[in-house]
N, C-alpha and C. Protein backbone atom coordinates (compact mmCIF):
# COMPACT_ATOMS: atom_id res chain seq x y z
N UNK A 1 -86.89 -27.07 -271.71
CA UNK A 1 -86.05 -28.25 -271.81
C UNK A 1 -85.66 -28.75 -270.42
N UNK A 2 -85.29 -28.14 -269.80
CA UNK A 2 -84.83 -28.30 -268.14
C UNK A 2 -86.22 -29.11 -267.31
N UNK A 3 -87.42 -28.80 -267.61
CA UNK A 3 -88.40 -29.71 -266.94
C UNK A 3 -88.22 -31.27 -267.45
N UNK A 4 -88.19 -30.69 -268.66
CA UNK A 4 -87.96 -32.70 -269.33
C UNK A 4 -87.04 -33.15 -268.48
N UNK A 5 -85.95 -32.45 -269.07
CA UNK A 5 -84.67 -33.16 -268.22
C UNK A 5 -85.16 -33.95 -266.82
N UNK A 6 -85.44 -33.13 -266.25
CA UNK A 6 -85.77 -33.43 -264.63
C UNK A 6 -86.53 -34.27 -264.55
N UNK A 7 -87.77 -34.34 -265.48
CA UNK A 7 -88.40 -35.65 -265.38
C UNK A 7 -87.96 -37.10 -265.85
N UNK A 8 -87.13 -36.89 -266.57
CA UNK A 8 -86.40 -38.16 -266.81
C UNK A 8 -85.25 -38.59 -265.95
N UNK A 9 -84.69 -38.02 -265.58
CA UNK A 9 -83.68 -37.65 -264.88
C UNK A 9 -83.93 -38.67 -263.29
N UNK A 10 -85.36 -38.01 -262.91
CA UNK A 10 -85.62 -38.10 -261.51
C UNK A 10 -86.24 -39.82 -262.01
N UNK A 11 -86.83 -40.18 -263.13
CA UNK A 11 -86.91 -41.71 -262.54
C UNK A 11 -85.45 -42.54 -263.29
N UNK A 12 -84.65 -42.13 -263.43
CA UNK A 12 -83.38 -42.87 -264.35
C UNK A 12 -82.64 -41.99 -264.21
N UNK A 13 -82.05 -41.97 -262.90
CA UNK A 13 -80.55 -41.23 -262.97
C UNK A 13 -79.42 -41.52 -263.91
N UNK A 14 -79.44 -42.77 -264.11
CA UNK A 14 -77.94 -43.50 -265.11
C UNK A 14 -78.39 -43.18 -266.85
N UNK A 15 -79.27 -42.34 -266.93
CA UNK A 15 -79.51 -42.53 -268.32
C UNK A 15 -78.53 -41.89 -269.18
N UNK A 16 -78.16 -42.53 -270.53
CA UNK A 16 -77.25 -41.88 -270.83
C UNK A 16 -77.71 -40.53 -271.50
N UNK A 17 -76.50 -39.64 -271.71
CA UNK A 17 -76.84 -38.41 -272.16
C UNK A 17 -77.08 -38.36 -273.49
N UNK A 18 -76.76 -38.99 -274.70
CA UNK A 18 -77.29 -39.44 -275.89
C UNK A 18 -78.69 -39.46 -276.00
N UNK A 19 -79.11 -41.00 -274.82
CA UNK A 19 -80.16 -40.87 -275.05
C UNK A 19 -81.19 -39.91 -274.48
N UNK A 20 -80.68 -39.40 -273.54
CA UNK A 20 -81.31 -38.25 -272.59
C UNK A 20 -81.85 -37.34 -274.25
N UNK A 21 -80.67 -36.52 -274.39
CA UNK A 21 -80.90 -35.77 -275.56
C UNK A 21 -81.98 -36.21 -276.67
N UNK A 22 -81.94 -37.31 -276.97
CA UNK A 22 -83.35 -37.68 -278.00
C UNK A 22 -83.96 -37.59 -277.60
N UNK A 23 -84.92 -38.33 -275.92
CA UNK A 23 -86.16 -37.85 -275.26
C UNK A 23 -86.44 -36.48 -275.22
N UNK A 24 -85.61 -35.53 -275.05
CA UNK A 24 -86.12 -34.36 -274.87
C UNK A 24 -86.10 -33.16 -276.11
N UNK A 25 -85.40 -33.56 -277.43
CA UNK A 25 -85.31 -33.30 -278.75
C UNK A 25 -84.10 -32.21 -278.50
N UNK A 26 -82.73 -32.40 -277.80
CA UNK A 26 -82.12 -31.37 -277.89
C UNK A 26 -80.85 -31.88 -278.41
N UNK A 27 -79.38 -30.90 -278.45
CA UNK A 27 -78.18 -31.73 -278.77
C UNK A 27 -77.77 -32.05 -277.49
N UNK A 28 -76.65 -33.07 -277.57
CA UNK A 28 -76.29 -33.78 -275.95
C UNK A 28 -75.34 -32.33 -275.87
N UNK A 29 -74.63 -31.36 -276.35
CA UNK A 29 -73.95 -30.42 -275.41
C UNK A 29 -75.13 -29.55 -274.54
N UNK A 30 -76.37 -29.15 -275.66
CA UNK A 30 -76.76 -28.99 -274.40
C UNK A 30 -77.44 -29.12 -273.65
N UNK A 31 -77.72 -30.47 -273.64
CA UNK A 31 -78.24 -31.48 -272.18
C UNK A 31 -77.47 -30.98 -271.58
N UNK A 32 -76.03 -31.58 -271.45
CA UNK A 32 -74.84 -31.60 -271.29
C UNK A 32 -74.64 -30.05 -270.15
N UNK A 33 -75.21 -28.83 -270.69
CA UNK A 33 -74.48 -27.84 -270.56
C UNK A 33 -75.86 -27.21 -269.31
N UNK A 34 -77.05 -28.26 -269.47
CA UNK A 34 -78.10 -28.00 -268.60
C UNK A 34 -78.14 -28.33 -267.31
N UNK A 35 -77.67 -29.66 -267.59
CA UNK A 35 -77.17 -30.53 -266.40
C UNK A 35 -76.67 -29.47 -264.96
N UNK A 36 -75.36 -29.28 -266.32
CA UNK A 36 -74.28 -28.22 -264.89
C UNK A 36 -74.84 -27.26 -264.27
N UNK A 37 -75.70 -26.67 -265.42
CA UNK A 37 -76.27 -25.42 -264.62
C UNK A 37 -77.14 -25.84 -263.29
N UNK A 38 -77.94 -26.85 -263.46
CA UNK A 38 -78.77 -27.15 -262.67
C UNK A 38 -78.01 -27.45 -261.37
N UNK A 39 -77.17 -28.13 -261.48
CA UNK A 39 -76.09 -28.73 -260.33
C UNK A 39 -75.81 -27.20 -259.93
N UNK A 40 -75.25 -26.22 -260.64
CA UNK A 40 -74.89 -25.21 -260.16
C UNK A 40 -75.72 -24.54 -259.33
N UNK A 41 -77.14 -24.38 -259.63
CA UNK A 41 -78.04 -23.58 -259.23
C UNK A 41 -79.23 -24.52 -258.10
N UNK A 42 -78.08 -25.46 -257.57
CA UNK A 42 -79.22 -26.59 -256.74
C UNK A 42 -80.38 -27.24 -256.57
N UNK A 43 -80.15 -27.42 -258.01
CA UNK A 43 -82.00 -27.43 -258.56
C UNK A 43 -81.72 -29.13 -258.62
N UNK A 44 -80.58 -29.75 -259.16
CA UNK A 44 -80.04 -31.11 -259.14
C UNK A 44 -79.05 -31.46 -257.94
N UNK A 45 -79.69 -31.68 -257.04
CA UNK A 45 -78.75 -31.70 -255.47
C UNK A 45 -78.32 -33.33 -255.21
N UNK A 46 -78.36 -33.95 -256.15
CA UNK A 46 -77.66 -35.44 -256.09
C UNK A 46 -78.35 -36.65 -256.68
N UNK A 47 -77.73 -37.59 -256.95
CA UNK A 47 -78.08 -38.88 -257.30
C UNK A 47 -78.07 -39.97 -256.06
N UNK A 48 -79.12 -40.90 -256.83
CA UNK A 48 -79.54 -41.88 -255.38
C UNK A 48 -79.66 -42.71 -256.66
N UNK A 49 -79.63 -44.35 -255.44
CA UNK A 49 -80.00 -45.56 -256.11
C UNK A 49 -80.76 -46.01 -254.95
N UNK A 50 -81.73 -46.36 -255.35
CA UNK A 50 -83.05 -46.93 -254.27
C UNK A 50 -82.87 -48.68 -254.14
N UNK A 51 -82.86 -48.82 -252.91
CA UNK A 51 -82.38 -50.16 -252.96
C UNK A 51 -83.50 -51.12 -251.73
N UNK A 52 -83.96 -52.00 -252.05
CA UNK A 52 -84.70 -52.62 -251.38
C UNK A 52 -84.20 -53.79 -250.35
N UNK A 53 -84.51 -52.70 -249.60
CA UNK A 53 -82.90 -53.57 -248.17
C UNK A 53 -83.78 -54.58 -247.70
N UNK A 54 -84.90 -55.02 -247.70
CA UNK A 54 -85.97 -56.16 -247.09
C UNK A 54 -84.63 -57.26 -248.27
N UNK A 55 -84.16 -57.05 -249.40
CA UNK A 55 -83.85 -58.21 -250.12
C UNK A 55 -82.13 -58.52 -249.70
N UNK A 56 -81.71 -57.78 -249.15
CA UNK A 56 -80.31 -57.70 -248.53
C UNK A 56 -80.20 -58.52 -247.14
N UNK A 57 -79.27 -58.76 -246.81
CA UNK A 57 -79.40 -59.35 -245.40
C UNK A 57 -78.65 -58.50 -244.46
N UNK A 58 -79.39 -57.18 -244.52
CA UNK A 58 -78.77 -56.16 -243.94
C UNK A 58 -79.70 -55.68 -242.67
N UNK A 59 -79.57 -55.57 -241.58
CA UNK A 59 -80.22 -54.70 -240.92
C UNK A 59 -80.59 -53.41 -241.04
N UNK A 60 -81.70 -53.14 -241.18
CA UNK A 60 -81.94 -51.62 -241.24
C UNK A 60 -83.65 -51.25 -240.85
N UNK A 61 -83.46 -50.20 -239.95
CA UNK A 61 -84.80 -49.90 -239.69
C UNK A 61 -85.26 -48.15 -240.06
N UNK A 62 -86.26 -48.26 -240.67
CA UNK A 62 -86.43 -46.45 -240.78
C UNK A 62 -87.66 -45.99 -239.89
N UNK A 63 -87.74 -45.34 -239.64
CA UNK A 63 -88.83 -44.04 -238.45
C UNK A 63 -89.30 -42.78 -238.79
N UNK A 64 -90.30 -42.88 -238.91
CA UNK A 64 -90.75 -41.05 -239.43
C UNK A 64 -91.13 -40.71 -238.21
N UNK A 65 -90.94 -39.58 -237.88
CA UNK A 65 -90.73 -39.30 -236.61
C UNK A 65 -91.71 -37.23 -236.57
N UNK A 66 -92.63 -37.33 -236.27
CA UNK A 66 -93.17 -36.08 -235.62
C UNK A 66 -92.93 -35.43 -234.89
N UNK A 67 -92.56 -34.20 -235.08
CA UNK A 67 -92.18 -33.53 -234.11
C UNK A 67 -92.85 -31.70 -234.23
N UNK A 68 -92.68 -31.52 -233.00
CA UNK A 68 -93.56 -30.57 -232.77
C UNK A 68 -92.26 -29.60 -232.14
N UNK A 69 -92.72 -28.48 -232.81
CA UNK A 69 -91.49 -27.44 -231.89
C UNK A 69 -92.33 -25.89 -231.54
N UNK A 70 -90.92 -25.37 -230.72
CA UNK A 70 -91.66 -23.92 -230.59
C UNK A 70 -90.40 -23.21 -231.75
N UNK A 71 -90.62 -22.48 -232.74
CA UNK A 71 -90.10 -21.63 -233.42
C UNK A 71 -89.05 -20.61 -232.51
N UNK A 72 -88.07 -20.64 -232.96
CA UNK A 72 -86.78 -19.61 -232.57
C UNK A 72 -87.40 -17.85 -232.84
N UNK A 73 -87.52 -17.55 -232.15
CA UNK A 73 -87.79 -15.74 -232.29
C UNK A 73 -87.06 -15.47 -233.45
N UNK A 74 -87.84 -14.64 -234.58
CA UNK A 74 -87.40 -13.99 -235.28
C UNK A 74 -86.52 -15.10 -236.10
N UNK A 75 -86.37 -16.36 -236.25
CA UNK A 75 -86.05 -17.51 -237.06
C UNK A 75 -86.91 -17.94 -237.82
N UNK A 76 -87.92 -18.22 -237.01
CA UNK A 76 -89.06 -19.11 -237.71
C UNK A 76 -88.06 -20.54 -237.04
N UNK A 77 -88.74 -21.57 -238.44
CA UNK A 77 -88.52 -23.19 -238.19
C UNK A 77 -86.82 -23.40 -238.90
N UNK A 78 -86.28 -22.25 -239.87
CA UNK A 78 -85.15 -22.74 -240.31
C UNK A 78 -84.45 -23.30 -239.12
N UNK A 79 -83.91 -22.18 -238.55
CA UNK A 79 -82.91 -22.61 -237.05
C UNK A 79 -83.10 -23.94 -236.01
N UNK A 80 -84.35 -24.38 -235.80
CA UNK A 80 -83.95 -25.66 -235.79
C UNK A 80 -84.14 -27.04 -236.52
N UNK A 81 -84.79 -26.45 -237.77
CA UNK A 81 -84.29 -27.49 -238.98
C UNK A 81 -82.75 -27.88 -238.99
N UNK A 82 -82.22 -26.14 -239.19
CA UNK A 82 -80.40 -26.48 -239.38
C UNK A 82 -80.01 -27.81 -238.07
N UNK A 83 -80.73 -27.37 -236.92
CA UNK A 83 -79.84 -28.13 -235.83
C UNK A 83 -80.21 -29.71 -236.27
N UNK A 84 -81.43 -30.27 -236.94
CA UNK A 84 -82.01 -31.17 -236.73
C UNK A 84 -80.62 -31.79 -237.85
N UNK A 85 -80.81 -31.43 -239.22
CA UNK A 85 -80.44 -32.09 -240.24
C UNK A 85 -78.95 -32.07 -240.51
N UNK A 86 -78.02 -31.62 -238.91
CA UNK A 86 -76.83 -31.96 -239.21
C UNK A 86 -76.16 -33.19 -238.24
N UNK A 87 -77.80 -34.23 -237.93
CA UNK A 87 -77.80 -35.28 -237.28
C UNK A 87 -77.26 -36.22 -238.54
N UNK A 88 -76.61 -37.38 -238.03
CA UNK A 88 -75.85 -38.11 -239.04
C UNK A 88 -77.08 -38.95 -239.48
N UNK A 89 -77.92 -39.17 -237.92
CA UNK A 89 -78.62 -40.39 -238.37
C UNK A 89 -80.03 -39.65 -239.07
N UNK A 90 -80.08 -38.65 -239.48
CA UNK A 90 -81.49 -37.73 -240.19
C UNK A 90 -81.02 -38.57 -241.43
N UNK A 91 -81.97 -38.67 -242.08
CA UNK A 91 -82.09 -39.29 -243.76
C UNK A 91 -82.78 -38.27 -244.05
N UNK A 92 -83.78 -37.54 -243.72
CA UNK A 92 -84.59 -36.65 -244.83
C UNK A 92 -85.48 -35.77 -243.46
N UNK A 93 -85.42 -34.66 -243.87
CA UNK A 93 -86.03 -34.18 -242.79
C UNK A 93 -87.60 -32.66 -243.77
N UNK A 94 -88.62 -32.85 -243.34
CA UNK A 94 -89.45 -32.07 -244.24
C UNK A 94 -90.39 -31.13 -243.09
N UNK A 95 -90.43 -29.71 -243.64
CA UNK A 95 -91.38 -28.88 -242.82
C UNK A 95 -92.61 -29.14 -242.98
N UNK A 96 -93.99 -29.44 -242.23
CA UNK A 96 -95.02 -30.27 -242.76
C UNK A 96 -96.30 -29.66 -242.19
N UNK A 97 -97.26 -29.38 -242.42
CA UNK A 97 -98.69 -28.74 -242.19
C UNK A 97 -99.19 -29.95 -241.36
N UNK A 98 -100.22 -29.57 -240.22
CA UNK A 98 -100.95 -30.44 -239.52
C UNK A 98 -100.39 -29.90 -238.20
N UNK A 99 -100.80 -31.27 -237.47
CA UNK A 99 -100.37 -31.19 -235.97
C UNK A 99 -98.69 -31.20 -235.37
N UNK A 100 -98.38 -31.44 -236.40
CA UNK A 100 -96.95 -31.55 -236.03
C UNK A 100 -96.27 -30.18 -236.68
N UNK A 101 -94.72 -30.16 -236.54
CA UNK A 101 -93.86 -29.48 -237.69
C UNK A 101 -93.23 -29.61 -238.43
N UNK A 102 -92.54 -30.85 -238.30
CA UNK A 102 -91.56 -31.63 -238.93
C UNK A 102 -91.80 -33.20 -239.01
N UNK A 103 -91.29 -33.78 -240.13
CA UNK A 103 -91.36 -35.03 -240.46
C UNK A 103 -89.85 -35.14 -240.37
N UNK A 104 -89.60 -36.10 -239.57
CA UNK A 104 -88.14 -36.67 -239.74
C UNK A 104 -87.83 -37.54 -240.19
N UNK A 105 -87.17 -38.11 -240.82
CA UNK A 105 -86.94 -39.46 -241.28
C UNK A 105 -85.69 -40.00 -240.76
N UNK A 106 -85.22 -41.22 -240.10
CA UNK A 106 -84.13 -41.91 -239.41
C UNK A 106 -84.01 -43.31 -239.58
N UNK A 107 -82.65 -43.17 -239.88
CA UNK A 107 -82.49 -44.72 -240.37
C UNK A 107 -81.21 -45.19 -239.18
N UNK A 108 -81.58 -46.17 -239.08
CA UNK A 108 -80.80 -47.16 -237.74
C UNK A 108 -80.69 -48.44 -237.96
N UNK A 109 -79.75 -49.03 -237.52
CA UNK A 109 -79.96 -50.38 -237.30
C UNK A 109 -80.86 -51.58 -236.37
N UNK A 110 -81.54 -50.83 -235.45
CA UNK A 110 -82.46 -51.63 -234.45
C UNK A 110 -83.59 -50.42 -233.80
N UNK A 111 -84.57 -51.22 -233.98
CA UNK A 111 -85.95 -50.15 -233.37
C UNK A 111 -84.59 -49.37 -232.25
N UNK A 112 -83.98 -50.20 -231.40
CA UNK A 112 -83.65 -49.38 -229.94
C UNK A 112 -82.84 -48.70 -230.19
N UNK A 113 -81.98 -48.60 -231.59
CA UNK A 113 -81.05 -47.49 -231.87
C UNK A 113 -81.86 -46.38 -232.26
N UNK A 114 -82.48 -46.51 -233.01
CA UNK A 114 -83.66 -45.49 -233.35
C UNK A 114 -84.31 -44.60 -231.86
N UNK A 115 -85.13 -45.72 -231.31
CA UNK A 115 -85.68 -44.96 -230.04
C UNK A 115 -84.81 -44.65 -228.95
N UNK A 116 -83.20 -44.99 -228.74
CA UNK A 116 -82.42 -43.85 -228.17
C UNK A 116 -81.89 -42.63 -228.80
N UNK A 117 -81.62 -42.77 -229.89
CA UNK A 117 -81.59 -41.36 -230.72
C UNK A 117 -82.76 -40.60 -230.37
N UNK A 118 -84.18 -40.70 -230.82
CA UNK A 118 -85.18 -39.87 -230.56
C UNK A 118 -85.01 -39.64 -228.95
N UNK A 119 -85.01 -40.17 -228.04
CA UNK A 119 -85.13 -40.26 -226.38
C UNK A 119 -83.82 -39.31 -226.13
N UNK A 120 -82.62 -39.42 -226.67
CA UNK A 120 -81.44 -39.02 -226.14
C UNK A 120 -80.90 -37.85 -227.20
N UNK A 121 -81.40 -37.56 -228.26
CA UNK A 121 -80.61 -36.36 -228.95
C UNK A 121 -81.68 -35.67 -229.23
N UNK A 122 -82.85 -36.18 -229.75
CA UNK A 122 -84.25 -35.49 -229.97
C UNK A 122 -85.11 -34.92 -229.20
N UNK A 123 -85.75 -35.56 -228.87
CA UNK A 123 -86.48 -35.20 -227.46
C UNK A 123 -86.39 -33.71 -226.29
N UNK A 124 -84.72 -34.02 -225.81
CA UNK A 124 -84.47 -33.18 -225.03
C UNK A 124 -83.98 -31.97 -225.32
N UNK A 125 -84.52 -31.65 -226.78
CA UNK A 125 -84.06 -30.20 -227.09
C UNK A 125 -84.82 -29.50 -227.09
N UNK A 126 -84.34 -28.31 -226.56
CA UNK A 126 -85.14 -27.42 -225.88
C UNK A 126 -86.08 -26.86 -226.53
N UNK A 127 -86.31 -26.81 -228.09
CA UNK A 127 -87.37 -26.06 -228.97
C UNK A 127 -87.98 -27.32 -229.33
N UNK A 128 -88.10 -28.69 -228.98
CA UNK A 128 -88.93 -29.83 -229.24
C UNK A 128 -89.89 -30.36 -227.90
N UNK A 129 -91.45 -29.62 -228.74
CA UNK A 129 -92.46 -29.63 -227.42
C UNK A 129 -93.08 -31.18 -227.41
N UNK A 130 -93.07 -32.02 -228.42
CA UNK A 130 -93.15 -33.30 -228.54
C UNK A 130 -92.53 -34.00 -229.57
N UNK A 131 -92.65 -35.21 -229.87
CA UNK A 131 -92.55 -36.21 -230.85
C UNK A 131 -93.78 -37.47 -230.78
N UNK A 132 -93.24 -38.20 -232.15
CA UNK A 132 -94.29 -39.11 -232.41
C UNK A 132 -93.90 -40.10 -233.52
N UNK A 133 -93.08 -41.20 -232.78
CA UNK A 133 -92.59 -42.18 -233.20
C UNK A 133 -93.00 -43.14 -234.10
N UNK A 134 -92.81 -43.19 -235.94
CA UNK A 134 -93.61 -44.57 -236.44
C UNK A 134 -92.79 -45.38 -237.36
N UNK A 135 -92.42 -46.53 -237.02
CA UNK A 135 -91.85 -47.42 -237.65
C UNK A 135 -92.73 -47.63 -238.67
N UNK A 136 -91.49 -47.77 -240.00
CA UNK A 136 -92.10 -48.53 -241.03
C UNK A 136 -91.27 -49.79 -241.12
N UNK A 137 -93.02 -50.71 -241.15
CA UNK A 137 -92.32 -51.96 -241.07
C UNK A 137 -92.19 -53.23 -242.61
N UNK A 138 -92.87 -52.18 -243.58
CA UNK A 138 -92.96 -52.61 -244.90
C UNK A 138 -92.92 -51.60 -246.09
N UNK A 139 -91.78 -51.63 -246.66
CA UNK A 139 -92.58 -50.96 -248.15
C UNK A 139 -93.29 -51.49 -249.21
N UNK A 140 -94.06 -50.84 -249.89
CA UNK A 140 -94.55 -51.41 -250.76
C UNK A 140 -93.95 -50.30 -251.75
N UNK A 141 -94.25 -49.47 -251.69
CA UNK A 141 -93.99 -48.46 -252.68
C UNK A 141 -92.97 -47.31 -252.70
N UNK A 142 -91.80 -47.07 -252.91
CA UNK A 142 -90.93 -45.91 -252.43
C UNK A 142 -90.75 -45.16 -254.15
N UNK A 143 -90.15 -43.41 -253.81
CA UNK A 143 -90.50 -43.07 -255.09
C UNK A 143 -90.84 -43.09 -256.43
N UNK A 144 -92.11 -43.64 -256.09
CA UNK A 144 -92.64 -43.92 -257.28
C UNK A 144 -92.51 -45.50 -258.03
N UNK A 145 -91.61 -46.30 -257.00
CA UNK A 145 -91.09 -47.57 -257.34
C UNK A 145 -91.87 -48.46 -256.75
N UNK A 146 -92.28 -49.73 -257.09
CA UNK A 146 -93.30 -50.70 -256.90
C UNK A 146 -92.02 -51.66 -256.03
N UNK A 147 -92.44 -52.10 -254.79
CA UNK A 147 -91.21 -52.64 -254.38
C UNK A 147 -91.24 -53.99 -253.85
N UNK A 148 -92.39 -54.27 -254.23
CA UNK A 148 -93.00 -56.11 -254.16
C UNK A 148 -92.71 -56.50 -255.25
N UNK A 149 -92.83 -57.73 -255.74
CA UNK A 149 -92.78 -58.44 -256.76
C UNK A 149 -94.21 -58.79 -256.92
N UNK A 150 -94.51 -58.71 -258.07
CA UNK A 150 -95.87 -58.35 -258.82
C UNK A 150 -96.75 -59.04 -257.99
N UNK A 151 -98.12 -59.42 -257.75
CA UNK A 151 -98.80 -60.86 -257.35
C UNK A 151 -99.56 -60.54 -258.78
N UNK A 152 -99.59 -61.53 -258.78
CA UNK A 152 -99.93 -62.45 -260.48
C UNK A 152 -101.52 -62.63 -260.05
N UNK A 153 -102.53 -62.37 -260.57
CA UNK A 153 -103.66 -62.92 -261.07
C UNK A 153 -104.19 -64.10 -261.19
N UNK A 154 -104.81 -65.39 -260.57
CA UNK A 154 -104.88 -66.56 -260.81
C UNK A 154 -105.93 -67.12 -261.41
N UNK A 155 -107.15 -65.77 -261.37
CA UNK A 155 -108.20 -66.14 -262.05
C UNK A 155 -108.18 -66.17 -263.73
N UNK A 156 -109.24 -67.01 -264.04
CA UNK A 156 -109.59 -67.14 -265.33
C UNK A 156 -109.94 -66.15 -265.84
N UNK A 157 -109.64 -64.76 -267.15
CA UNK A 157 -110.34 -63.99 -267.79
C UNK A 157 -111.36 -64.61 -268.75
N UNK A 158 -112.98 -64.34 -268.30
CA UNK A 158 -113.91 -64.45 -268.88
C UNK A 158 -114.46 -63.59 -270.31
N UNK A 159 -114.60 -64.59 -271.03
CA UNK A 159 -114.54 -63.00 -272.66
C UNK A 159 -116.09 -63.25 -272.70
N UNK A 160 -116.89 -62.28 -273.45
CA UNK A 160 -118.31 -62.30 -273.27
C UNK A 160 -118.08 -62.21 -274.88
């Protein structure tokens, strides 16, 4: 029951628990009583509303950001994960296979707030052997959400 949950869950946070409970064939106590556990056991670590700030007249810029480190003796990568992700301006930070180690994610208000953060808090720490700066300058798609407005088809369907 707890996988359902989660899958519904994760694309419709606001759903109600009524109806939660019919999708997944259980009673709402214990949806209800699944929920908590999950919250308890950090398996449900928060709710988000995804918002498409291109439609806001808000400034905002995000950066995934590469970074390359040397591992803390006898730490591994936790220890400076911890240091990384108790940056205000980190949005999401992920341990990642390839050339790099970390994917950072940073949200700012202007490319140059962004690239003095990386230059001035990132950069010069001492277990960060590089970085690798990439603005995103469009979404199209964020979890799983289509974030254009459709483009419509203009051709004629031909029936044989």
């Amino acid at each position: 029951m707890e996988e359902k949950i989660l899958q519904y869950i994760e694309k419709n946070a606001r759903i109600d628990v009524h109806d939660l409970a019919a999708l997944v064939g259980a009673e709402e106590a214990d949806v209800l009583n699944a929920l908590e556990d999950m919250k308890d056991k950090n398996i449900i670590c928060g709710y988000h509303t995804l918002i498409n700030w291109d439609k806001v007249n808000v400034e905002k810029v995000t950066a995934l950001i590469e970074v390359r480190v040397t591992p803390q003796r006898g730490m591994g990568f936790d220890k400076v994960a911890e240091h990384l992700y108790h940056y205000p301006e980190v949005h999401a930070l992920y341990l990642i296979s390839g050339g790099f180690d970390f994917m950072v994610i940073i949200e700012g208000k202007t490319l140059r707030e962004v690239s003095e953060f990386v230059s001035s808090k990132l950069a010069p720490l001492e277990s960060i052997l590089s970085t690798k700066t990439n603005f995103i300058l469009k979404k199209y798609k964020d979890h799983g959400t289509i974030m254009q407005e459709g483009h419509k088809d203009e051709r004629e369907q031909i029936r044989a």
